[in-house]
C-alpha atoms as a PDB file:
ATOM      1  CA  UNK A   1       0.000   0.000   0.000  1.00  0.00           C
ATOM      2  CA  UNK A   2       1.108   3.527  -1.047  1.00  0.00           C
ATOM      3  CA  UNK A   3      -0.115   6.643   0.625  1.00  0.00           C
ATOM      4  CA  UNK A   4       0.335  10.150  -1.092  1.00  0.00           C
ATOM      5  CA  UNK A   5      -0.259  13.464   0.779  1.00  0.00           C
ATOM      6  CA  UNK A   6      -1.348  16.083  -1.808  1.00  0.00           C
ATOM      7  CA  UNK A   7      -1.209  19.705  -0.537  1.00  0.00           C
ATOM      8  CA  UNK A   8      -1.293  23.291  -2.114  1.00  0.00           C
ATOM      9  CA  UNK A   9      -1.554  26.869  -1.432  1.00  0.00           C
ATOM     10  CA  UNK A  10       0.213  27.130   1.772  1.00  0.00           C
ATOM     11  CA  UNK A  11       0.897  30.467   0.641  1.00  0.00           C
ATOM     12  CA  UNK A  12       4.033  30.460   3.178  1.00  0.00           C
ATOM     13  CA  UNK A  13       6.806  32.684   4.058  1.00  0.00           C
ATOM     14  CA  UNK A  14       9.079  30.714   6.292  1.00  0.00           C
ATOM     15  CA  UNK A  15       8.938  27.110   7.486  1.00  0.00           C
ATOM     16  CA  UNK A  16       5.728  24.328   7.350  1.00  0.00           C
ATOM     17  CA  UNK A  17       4.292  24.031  10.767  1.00  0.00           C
ATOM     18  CA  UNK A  18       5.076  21.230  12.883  1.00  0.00           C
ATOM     19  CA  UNK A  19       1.704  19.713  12.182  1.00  0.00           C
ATOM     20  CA  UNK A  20       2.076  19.349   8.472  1.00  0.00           C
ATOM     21  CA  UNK A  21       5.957  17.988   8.527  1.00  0.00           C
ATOM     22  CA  UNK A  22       4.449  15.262  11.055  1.00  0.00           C
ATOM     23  CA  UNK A  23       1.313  15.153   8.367  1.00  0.00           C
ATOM     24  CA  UNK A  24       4.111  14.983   5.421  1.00  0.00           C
ATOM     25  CA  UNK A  25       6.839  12.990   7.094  1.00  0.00           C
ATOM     26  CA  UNK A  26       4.394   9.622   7.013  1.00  0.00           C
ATOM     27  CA  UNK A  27       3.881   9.723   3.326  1.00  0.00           C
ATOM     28  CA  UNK A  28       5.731   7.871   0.396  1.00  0.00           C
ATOM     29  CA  UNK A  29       5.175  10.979  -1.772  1.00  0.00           C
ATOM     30  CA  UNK A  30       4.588  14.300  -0.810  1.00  0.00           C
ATOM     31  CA  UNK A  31       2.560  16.552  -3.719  1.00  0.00           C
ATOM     32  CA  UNK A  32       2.268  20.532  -3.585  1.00  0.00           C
ATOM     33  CA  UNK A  33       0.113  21.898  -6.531  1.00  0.00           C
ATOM     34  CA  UNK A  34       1.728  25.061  -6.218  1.00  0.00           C
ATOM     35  CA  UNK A  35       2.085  28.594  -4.328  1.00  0.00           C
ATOM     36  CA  UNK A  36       4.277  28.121  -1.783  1.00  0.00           C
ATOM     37  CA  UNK A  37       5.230  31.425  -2.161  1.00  0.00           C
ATOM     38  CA  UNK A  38       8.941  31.688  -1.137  1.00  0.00           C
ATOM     39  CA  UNK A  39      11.848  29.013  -1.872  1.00  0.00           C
ATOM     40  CA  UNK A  40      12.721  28.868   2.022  1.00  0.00           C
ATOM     41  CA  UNK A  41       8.809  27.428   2.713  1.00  0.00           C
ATOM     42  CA  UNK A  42       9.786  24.938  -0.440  1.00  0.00           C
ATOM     43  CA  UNK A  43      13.298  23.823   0.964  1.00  0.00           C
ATOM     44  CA  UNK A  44      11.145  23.555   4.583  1.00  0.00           C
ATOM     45  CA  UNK A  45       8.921  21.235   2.923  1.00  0.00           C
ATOM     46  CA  UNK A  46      11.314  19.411   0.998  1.00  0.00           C
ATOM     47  CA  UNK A  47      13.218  18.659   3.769  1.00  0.00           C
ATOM     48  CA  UNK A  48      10.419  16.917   5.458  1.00  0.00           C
ATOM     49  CA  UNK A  49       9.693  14.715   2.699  1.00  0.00           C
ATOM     50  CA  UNK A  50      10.732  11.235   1.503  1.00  0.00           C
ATOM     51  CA  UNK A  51       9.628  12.268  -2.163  1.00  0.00           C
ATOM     52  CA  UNK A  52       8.675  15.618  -3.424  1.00  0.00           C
ATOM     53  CA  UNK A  53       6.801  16.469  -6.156  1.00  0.00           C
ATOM     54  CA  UNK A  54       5.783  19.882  -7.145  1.00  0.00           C
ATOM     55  CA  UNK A  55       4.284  22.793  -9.487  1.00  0.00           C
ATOM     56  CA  UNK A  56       4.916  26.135  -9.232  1.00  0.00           C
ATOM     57  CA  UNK A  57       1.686  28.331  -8.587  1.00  0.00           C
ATOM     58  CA  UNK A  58       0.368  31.891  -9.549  1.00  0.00           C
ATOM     59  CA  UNK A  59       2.012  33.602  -6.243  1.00  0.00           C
ATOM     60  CA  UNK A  60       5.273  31.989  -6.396  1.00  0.00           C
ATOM     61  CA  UNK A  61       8.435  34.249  -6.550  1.00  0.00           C
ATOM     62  CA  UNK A  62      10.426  34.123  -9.020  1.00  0.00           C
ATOM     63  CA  UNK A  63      12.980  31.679  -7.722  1.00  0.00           C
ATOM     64  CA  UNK A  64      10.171  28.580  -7.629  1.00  0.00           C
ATOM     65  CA  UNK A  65       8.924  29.448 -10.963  1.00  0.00           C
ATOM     66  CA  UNK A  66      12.013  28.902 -12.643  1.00  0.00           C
ATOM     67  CA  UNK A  67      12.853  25.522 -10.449  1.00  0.00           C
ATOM     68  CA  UNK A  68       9.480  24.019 -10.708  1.00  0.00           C
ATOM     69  CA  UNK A  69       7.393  23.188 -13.878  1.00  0.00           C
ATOM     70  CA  UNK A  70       4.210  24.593 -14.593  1.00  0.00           C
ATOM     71  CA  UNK A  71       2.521  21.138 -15.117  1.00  0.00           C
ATOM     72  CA  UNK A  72       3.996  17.544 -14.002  1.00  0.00           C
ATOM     73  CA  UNK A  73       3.520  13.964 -14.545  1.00  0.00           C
ATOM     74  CA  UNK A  74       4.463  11.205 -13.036  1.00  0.00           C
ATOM     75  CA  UNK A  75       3.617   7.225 -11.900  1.00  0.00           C
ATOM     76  CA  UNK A  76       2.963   6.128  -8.674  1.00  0.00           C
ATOM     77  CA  UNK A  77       2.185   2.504  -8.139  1.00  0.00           C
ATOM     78  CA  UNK A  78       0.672   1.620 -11.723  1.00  0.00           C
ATOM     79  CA  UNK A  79      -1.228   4.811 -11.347  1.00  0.00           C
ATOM     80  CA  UNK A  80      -0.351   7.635 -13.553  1.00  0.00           C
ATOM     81  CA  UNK A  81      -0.499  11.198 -11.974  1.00  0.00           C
ATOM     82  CA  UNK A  82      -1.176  14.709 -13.418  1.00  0.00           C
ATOM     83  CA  UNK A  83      -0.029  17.861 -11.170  1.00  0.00           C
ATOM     84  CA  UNK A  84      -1.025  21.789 -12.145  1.00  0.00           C
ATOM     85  CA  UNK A  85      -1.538  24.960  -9.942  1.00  0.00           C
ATOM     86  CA  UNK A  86      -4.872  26.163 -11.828  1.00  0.00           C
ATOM     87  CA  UNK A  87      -5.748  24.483 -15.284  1.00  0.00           C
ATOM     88  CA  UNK A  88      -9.059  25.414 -17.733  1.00  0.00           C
ATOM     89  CA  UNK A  89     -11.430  27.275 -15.413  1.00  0.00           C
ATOM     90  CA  UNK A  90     -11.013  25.173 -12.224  1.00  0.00           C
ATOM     91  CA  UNK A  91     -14.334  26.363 -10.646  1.00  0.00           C
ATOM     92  CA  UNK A  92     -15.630  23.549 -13.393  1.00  0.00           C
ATOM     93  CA  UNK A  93     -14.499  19.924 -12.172  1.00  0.00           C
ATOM     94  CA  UNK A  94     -15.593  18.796 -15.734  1.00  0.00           C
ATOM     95  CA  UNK A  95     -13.093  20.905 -17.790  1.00  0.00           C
ATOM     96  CA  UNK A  96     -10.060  19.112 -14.932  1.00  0.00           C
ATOM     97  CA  UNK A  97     -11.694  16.165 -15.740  1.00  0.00           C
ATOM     98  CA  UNK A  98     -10.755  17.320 -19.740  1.00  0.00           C
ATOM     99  CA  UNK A  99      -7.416  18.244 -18.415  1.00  0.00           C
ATOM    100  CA  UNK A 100      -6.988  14.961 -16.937  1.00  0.00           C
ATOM    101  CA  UNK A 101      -7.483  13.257 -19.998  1.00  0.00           C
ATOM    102  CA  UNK A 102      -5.811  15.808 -22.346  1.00  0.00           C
ATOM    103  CA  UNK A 103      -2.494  15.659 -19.900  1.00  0.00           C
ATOM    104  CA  UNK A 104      -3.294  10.769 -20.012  1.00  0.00           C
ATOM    105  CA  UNK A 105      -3.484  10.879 -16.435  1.00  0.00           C
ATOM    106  CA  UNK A 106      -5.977   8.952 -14.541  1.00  0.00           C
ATOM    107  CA  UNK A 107      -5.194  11.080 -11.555  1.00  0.00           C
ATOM    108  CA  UNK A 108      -5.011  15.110 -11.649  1.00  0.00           C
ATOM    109  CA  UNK A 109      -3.873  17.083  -8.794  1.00  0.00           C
ATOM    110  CA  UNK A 110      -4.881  20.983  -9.301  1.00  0.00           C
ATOM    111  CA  UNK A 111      -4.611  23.284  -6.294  1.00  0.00           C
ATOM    112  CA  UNK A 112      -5.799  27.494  -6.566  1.00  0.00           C
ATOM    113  CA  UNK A 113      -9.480  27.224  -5.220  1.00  0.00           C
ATOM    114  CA  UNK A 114      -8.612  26.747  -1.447  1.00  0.00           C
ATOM    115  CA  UNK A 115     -10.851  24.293  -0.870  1.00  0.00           C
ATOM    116  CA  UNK A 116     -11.234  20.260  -1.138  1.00  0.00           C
ATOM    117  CA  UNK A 117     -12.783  18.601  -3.997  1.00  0.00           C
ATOM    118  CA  UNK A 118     -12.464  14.757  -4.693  1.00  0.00           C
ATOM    119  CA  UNK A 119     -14.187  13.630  -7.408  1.00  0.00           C
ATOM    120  CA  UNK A 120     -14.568  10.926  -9.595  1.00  0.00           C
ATOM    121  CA  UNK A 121     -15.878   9.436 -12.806  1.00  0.00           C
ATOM    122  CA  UNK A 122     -13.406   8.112 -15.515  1.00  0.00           C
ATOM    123  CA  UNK A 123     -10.828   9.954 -14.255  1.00  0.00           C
ATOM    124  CA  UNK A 124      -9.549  10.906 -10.728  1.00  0.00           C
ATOM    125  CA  UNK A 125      -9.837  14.832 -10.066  1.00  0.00           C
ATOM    126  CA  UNK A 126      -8.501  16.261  -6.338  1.00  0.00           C
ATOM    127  CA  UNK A 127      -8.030  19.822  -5.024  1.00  0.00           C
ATOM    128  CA  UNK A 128      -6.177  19.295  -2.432  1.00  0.00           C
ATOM    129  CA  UNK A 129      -7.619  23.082  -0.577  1.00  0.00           C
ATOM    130  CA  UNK A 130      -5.197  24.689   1.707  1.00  0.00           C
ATOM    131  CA  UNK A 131      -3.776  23.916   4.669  1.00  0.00           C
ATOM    132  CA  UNK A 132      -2.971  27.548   5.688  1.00  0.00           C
ATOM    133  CA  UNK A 133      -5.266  29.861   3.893  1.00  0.00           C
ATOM    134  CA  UNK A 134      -8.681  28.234   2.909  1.00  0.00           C
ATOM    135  CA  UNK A 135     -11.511  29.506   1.216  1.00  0.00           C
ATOM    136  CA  UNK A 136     -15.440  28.255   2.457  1.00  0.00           C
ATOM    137  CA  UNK A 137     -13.738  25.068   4.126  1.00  0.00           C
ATOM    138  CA  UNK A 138     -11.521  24.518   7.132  1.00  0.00           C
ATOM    139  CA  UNK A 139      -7.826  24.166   6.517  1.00  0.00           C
ATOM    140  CA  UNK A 140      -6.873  20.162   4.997  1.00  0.00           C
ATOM    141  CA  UNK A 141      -5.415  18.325   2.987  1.00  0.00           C
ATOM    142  CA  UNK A 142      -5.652  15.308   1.175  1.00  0.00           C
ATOM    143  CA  UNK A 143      -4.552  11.801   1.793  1.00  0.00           C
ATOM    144  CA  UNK A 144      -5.077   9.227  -1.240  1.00  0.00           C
ATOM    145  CA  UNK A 145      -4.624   5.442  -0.532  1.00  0.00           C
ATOM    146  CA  UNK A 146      -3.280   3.320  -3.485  1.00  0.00           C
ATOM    147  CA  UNK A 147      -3.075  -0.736  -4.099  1.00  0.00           C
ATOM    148  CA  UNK A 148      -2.349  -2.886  -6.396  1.00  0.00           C
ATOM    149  CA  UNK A 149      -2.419  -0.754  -9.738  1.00  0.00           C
ATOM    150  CA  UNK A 150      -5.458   1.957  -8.212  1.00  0.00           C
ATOM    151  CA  UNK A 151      -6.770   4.576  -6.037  1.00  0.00           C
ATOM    152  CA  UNK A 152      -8.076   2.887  -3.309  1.00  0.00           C
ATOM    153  CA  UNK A 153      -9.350   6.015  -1.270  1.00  0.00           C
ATOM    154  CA  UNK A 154      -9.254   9.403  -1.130  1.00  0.00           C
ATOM    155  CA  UNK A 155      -9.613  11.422   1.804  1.00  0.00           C
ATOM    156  CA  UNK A 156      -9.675  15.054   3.473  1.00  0.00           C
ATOM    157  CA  UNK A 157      -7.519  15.395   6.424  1.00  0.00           C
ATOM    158  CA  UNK A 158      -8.537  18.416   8.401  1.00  0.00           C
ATOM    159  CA  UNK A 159      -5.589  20.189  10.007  1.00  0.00           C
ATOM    160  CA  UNK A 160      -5.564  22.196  13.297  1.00  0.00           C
ATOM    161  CA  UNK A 161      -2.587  24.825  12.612  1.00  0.00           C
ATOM    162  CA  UNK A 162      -4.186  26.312   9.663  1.00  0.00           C
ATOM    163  CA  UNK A 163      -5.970  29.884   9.539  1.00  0.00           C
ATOM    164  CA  UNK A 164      -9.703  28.965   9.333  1.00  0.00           C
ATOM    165  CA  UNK A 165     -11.911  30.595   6.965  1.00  0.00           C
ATOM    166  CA  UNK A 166     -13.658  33.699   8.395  1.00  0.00           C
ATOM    167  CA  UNK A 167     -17.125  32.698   6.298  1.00  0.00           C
ATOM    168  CA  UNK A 168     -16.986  28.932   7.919  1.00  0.00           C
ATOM    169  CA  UNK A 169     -16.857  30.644  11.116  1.00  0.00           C
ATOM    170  CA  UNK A 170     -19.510  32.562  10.620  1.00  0.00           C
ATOM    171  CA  UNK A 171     -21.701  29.898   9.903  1.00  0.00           C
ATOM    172  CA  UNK A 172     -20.640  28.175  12.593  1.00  0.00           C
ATOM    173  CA  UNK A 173     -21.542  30.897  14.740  1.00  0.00           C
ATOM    174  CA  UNK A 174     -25.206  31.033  14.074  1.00  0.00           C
END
């Protein structure tokens, strides 16, 4: 059994929190959809890591952009993998989907929207949300579960370090 941690828009200055290396450090691979912001919150997460993989996002400085790709494939037991920061309109989980299949990946990783999605039909498509800054969710990530050739499960991890968003707590509140 395999277990990826997909992650994205930490949106980070310095160092990961202590919380998310622990979250990171348990992982076979480790994959950030982009805006990290600065190289030192990279190197912070890289560190923690047994395997990296990453994108570089919209915020990124300049440094990231030229180490990491805009778009990334890779296989992960039997399963092939698709990584961006923000493809074709990703308010629209049917034009990832397109992406997905465009890019021959059965799974696509896209981060910019800030909060979870995991869906799937004939292809695999997760937004991983933030763990730092989310938007109308609480801060998470996403843990995916593979065996024997597939994508066994997918699921949010909520994490406790992360800024909540002010509209969830406002909900919460009434």
């Amino acid at each position: 059994m395999m277990k990826i941690i997909a992650l994205s828009d930490t949106h980070l200055t310095g160092p990961f929190p202590d919380e998310l290396l622990g979250i990171v450090k348990e992982a076979d691979i480790v994959v950030h959809a982009g805006d990290f912001v600065t190289l030192a919150a990279y190197e912070s997460l890289k560190g923690a890591c047994k395997r990296l993989i990453a994108v570089h996002g919209n915020t990124d400085s300049a440094a990231l952009r030229e180490l990491l790709p805009e778009r990334y494939s890779f296989e992960a037991g039997g399963v092939r993998f698709g990584v961006v920061h923000s493809g074709k309109n990703v308010t629209d989980v049917t034009n990832m989907r397109y992406l997905a299949l465009e890019m021959g990946v059965g799974v696509l990783i896209f981060g910019h929207l800030h909060r979870p999605i995991i869906d799937r039909s004939d292809v695999l498509v997760v937004c991983p949300g933030s763990p730092t800054k989310p938007r109308m969710s609480d801060p998470c990530v996403v843990e995916l579960t593979l065996e024997k050739g597939s994508v066994v499960s997918g699921k949010i991890i909520n994490v406790k370090s992360g800024d909540p968003c002010g509209y969830i707590q406002f909900a919460r509140s009434l």
